[in-house]
Protein backbone atom coordinates (compact mmCIF):
# COMPACT_ATOMS: atom_id res chain seq x y z
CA UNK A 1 139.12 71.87 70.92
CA UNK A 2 137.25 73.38 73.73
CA UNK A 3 137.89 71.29 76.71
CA UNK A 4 139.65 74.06 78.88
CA UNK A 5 135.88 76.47 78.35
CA UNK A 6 133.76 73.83 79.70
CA UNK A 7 133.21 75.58 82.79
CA UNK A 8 131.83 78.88 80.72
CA UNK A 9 128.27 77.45 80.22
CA UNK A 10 128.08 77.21 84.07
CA UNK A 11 129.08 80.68 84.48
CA UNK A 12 126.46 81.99 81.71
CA UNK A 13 123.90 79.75 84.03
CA UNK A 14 124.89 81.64 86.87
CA UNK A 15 124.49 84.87 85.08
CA UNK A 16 121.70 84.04 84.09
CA UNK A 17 120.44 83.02 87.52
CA UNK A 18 121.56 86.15 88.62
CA UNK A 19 119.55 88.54 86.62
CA UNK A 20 116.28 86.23 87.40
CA UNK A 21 116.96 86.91 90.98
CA UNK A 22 117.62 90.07 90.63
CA UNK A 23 114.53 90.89 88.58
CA UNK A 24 112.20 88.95 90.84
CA UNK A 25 113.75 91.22 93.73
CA UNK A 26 112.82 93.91 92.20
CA UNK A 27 109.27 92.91 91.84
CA UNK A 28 109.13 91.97 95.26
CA UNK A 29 110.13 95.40 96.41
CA UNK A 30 107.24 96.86 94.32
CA UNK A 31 104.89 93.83 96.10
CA UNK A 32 105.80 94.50 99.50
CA UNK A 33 104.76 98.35 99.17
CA UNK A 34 101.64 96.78 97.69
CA UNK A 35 101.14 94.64 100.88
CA UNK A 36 99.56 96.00 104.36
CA UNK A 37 99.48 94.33 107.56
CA UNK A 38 97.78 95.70 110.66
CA UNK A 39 99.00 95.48 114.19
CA UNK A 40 96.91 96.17 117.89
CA UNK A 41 97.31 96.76 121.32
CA UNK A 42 95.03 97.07 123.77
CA UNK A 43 92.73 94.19 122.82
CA UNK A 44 91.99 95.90 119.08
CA UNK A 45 91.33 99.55 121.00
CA UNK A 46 94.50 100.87 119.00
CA UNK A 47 95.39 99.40 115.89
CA UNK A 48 98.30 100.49 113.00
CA UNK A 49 98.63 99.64 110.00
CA UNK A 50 101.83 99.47 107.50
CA UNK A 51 102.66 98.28 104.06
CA UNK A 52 105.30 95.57 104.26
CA UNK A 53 108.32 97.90 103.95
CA UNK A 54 106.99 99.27 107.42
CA UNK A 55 105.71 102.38 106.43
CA UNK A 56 103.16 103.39 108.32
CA UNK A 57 100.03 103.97 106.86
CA UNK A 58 96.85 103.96 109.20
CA UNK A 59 96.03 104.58 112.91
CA UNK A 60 93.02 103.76 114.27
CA UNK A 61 92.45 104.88 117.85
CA UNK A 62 88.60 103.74 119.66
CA UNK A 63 87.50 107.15 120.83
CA UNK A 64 87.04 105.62 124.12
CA UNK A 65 90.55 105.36 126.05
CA UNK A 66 90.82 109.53 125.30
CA UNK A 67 89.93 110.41 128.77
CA UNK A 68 92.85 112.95 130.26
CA UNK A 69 93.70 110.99 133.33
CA UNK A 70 94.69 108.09 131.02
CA UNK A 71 97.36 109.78 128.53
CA UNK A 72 100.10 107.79 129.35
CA UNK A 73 98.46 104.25 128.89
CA UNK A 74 97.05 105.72 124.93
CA UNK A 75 100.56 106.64 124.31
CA UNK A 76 101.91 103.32 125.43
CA UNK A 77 98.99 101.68 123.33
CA UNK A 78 99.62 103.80 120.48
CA UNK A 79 103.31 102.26 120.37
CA UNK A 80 102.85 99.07 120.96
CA UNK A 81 99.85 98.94 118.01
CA UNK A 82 102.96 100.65 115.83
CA UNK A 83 105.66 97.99 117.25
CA UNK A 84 102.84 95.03 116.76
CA UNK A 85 102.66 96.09 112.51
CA UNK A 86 105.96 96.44 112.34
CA UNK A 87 106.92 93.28 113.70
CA UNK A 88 104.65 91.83 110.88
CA UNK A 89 105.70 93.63 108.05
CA UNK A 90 109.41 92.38 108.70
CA UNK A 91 107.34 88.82 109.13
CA UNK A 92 105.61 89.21 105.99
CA UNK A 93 108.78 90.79 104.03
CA UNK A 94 110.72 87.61 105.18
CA UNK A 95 108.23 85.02 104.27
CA UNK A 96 107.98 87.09 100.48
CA UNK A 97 111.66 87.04 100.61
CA UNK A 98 111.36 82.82 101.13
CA UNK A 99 108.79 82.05 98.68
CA UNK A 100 111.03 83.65 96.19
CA UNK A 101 114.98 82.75 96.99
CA UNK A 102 112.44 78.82 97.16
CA UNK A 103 111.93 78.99 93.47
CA UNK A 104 115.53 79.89 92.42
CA UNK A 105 117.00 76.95 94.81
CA UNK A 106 118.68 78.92 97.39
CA UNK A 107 118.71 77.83 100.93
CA UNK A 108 115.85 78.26 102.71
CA UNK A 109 117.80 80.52 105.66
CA UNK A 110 119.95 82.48 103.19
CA UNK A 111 119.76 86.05 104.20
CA UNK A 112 119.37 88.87 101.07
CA UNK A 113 120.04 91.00 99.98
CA UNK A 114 123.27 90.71 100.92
């Protein structure tokens, strides 16, 4: 009698797939403003620190490279400490983004959101 719906529990699977992934998004948003990483340049003299969104939080600067004649070089450590934590935020938002898309059986290299 209802040969021609067989398909319809596979699309309420895939519904229901789809709100589980959408509400474990969600909570990794929330997680990954939770989550800090910390970045440095200049052997630990400058270091920066951001949540895994890449906001930046923190700078820490050693009081020893402010010396006038060196200006340029602080500067240059102060971005590369800011590029450094927000290369591993986006590392650290990927690999949360991995361990979840993992446990709902989506390819491993699947790029969301979309």
């Amino acid at each position: 009698m209802f040969k021609g719906l067989g398909g319809l529990g596979d699309m309420a699977k895939m519904m229901s797939a789809a709100k589980d992934m959408q509400a474990k998004m969600a909570e990794m948003q929330e997680n990954l403003a939770s989550i800090t990483v910390t970045g440095e340049a200049g052997a630990g003299l400058v270091k920066a620190t951001a949540t895994a969104k890449g906001d930046l939080t923190a700078l820490d600067i050693n009081p020893s490279i402010f010396v006038a004649s060196e200006k340029e070089v602080v500067e240059d450590l102060i971005l590369a400490a800011i590029k450094d934590a927000q290369r591993r935020a986006q590392d650290r938002a990927q690999s949360e983004m991995a361990r979840i898309t993992e446990g709902l059986g989506l390819p491993p290299d699947m790029k969301l959101p979309f």
